[in-house]
N, C-alpha and C. Protein backbone atom coordinates (compact mmCIF):
# COMPACT_ATOMS: atom_id res chain seq x y z
N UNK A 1 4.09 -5.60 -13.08
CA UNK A 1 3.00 -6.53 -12.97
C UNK A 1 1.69 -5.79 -13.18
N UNK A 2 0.63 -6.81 -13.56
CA UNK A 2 -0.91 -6.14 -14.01
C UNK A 2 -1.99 -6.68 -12.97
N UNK A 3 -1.96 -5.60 -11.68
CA UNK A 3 -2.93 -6.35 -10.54
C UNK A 3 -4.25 -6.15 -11.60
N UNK A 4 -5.42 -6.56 -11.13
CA UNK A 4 -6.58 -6.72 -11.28
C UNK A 4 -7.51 -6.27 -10.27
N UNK A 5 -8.18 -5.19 -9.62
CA UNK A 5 -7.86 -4.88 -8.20
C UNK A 5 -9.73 -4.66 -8.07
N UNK A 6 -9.98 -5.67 -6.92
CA UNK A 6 -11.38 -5.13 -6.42
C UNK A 6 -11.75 -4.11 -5.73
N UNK A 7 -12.68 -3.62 -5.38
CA UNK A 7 -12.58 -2.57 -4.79
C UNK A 7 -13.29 -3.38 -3.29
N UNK A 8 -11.87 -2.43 -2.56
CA UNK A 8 -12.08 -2.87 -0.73
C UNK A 8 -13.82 -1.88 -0.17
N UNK A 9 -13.88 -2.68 0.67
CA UNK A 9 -15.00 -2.08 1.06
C UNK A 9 -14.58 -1.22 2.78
N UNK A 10 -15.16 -0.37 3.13
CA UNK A 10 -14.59 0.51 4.15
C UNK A 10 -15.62 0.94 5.15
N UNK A 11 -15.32 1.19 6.17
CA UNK A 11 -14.30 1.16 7.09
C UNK A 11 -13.20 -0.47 6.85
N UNK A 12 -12.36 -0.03 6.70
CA UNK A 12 -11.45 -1.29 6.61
C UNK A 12 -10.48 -1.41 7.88
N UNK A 13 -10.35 -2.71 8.05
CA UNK A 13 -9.33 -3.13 9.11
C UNK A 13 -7.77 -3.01 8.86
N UNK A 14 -6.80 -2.39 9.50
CA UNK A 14 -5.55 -2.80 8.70
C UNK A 14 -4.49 -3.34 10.27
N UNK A 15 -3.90 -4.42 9.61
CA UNK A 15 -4.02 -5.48 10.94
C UNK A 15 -2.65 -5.88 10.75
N UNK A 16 -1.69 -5.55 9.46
CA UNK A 16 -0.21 -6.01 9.20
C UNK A 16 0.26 -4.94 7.96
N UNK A 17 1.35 -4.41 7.76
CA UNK A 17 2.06 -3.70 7.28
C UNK A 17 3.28 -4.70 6.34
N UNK A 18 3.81 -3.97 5.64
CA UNK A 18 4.75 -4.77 4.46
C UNK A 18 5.65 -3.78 4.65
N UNK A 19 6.99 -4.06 3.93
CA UNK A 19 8.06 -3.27 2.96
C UNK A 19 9.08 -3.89 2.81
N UNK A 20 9.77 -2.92 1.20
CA UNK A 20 10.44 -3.72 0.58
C UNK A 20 12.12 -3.08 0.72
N UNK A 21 12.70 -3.74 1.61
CA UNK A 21 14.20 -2.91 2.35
C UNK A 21 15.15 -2.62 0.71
N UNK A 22 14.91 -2.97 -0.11
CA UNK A 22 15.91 -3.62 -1.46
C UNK A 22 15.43 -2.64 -2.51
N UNK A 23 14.07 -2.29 -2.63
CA UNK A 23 13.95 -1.58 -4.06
C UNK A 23 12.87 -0.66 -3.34
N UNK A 24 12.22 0.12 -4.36
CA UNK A 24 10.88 0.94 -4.60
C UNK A 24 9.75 0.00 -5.18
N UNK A 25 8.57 0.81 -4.55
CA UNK A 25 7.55 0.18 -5.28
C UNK A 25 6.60 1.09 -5.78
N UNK A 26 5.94 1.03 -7.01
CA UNK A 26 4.76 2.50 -7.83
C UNK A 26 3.93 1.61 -7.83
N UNK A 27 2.93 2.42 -7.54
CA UNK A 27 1.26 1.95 -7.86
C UNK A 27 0.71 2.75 -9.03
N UNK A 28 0.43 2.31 -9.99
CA UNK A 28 -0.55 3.11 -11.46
C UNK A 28 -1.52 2.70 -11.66
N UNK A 29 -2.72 3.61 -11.30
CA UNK A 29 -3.82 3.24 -11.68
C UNK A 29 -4.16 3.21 -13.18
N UNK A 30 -5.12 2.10 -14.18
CA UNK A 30 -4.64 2.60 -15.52
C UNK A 30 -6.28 2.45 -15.84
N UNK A 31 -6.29 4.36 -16.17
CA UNK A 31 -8.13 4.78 -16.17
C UNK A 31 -7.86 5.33 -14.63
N UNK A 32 -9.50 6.35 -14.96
CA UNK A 32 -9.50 6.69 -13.51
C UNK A 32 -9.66 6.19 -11.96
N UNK A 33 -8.99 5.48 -11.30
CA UNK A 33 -9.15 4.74 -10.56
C UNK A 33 -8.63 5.12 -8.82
N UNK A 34 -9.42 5.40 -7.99
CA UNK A 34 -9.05 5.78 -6.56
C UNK A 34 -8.51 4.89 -5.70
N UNK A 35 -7.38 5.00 -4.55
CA UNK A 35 -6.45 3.95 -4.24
C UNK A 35 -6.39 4.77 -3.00
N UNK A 36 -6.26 3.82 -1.71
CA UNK A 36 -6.07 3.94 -0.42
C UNK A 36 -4.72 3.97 -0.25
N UNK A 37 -3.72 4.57 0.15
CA UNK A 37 -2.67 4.19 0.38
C UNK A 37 -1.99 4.49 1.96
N UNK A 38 -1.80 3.82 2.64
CA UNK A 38 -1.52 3.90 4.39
C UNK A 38 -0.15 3.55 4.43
N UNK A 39 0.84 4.43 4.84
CA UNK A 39 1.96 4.37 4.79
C UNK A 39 2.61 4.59 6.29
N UNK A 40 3.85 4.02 6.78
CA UNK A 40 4.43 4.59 7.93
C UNK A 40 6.22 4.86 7.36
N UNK A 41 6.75 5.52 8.35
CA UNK A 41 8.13 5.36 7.55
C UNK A 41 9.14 4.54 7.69
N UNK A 42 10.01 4.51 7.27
CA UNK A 42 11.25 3.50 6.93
C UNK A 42 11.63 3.06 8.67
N UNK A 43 12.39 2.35 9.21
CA UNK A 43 12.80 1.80 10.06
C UNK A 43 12.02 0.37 10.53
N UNK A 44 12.09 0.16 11.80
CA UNK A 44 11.58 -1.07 12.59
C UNK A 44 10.12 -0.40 12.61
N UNK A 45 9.54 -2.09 13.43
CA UNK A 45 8.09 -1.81 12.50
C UNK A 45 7.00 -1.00 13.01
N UNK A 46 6.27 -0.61 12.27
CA UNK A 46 5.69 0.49 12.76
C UNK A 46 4.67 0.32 14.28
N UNK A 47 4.30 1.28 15.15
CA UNK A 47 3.87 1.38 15.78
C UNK A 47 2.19 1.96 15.38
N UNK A 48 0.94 1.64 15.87
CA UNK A 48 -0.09 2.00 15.17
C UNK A 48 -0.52 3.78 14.84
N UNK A 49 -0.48 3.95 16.02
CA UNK A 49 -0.11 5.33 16.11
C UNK A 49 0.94 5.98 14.33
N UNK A 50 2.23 5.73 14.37
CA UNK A 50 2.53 6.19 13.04
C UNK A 50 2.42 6.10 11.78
N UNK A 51 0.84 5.44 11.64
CA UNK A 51 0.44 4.92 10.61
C UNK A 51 -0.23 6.50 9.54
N UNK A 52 -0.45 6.89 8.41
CA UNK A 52 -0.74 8.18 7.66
C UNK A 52 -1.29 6.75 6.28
N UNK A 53 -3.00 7.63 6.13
CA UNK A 53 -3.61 7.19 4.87
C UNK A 53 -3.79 8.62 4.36
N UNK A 54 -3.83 8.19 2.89
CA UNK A 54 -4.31 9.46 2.27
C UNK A 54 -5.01 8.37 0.90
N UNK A 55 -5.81 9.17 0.48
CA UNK A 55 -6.89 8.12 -1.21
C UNK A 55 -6.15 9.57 -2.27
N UNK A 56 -5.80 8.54 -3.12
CA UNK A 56 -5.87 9.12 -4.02
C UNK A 56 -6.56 10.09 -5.02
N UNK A 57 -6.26 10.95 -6.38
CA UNK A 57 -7.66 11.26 -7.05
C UNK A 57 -7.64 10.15 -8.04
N UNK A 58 -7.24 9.46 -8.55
CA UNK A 58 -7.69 8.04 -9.24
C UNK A 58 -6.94 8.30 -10.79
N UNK A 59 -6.09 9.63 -10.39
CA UNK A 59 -5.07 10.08 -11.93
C UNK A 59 -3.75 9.80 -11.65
N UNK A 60 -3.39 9.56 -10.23
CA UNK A 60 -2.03 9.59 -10.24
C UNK A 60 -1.89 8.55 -9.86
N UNK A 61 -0.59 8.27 -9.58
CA UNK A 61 0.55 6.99 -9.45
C UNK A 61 1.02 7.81 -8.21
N UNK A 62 1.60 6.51 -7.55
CA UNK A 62 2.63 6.72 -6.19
C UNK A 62 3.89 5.63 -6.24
N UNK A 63 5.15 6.25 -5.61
CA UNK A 63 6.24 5.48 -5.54
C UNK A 63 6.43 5.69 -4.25
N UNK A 64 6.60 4.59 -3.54
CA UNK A 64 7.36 4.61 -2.51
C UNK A 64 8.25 4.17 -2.11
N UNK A 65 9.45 4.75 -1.57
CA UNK A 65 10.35 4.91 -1.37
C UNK A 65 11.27 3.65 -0.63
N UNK A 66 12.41 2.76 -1.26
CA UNK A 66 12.76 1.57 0.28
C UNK A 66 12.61 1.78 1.31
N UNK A 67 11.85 0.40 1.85
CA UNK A 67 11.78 0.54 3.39
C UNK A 67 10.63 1.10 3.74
N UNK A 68 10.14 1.84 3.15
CA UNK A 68 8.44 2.66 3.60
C UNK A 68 7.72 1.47 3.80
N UNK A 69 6.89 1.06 5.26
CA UNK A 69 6.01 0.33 5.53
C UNK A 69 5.01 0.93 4.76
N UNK A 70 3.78 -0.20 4.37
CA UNK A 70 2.83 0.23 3.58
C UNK A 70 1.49 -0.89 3.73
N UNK A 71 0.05 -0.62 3.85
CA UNK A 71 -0.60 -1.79 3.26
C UNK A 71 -0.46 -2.23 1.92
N UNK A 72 -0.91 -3.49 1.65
CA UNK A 72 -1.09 -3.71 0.02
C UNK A 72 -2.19 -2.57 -0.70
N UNK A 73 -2.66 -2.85 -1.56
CA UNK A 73 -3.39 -2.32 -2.59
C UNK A 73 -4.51 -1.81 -1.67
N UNK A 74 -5.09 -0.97 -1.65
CA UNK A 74 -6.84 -0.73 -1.07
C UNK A 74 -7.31 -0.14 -2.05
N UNK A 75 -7.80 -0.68 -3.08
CA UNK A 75 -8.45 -0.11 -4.19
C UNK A 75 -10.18 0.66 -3.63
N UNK A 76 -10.30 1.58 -4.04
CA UNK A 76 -11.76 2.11 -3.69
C UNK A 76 -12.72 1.99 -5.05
N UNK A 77 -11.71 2.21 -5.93
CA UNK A 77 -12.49 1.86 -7.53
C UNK A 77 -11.79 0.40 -7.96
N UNK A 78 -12.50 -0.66 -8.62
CA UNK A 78 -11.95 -1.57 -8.70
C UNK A 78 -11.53 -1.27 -10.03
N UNK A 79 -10.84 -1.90 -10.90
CA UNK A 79 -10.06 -1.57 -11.83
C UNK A 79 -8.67 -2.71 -11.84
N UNK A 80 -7.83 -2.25 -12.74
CA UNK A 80 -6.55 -2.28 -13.25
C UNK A 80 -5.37 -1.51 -12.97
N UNK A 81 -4.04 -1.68 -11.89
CA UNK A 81 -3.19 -0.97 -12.00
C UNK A 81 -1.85 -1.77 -12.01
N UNK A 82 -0.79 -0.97 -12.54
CA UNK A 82 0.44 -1.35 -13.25
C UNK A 82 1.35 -1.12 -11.88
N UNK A 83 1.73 -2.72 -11.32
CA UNK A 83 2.92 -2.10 -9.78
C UNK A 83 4.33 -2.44 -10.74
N UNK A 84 5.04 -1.65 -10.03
CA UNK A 84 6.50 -1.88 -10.99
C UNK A 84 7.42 -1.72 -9.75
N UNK A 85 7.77 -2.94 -9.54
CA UNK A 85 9.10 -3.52 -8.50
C UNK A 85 10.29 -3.85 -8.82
N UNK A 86 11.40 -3.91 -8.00
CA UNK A 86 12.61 -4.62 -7.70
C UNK A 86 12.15 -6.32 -8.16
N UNK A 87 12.55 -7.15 -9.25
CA UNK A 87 12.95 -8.80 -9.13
C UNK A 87 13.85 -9.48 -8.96
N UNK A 88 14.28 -10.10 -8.33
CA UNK A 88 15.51 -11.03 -8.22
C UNK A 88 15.60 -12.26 -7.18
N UNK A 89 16.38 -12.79 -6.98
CA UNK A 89 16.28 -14.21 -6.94
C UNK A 89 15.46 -14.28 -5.21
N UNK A 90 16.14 -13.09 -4.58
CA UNK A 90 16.29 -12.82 -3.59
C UNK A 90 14.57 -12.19 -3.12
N UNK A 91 13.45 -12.75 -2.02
CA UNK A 91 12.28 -12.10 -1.95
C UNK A 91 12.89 -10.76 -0.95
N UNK A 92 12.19 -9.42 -1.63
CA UNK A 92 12.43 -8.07 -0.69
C UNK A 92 11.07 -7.95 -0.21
N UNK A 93 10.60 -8.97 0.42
CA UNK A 93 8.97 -8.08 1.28
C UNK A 93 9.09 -9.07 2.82
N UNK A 94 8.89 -7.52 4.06
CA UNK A 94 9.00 -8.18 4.94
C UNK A 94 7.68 -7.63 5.62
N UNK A 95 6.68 -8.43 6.48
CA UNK A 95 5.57 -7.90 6.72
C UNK A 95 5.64 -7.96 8.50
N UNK A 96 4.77 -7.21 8.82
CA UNK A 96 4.71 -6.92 10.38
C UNK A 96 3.40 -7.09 11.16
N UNK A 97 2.83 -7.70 11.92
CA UNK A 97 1.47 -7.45 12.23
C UNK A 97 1.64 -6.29 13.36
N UNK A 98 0.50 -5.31 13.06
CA UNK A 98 0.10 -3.98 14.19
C UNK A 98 0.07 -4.95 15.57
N UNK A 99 0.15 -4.36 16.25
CA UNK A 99 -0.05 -4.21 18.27
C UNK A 99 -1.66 -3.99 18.16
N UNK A 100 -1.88 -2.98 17.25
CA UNK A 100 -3.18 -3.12 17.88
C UNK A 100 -3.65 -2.73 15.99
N UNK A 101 -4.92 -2.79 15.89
CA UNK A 101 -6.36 -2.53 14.61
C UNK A 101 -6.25 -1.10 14.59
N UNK A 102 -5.65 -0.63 13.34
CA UNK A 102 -6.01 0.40 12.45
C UNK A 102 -7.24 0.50 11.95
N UNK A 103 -8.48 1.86 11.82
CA UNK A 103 -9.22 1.13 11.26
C UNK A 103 -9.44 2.63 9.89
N UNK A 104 -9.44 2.00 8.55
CA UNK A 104 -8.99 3.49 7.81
C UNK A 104 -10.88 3.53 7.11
N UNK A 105 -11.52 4.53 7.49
CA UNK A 105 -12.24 4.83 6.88
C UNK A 105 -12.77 5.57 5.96
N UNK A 106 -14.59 5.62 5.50
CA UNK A 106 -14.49 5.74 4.40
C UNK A 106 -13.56 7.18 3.36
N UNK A 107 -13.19 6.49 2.34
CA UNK A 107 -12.35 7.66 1.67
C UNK A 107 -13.40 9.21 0.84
């Protein structure tokens, strides 16, 4: 798919988590483009505490792995990037709301 991606503004709130138990998911930025990415790991849902952001340099792509909780997109440069997922009949995204407000600042 071809997101279209604004750029989030920061300090940002992160208030619910996703993942996809069934496939992988890559983020490609296409051009130089910087990307928030807040990840926790695979199992039941995350606790706030085991939450890890890191921003990208706006050259690379990320895959993450089934099952990796994740926010959606946090674009810091708005832009264009290429996500490439699992399709089938079947939806693989299960989302979680935090216990408590993450708050990921500026990158």
């Amino acid at each position: 798919a071809l997101f279209r991606a604004r750029a989030r503004r920061f300090p940002h709130e992160v208030v619910e988590m996703e993942c996809h138990a069934l496939g992988s998911q890559t983020f490609v930025p296409l051009g130089e483009r910087r990307f928030v990415i807040v990840v926790a790991p695979a199992g039941e849902a995350p606790a706030p505490g085991a939450l890890a952001a890191f921003v990208t340099d706006g050259l690379q792509g990320v895959t993450l792995a089934p099952g990796t909780w994740h926010h959606a997109l946090l674009a810091v440069d708005a832009g264009d990037f290429v996500v490439v997922e699992r399709t089938a009949a079947r939806v693989d995204c299960d989302t979680c709301a935090l216990a408590a407000r993450v708050v990921v600042n500026r990158p």
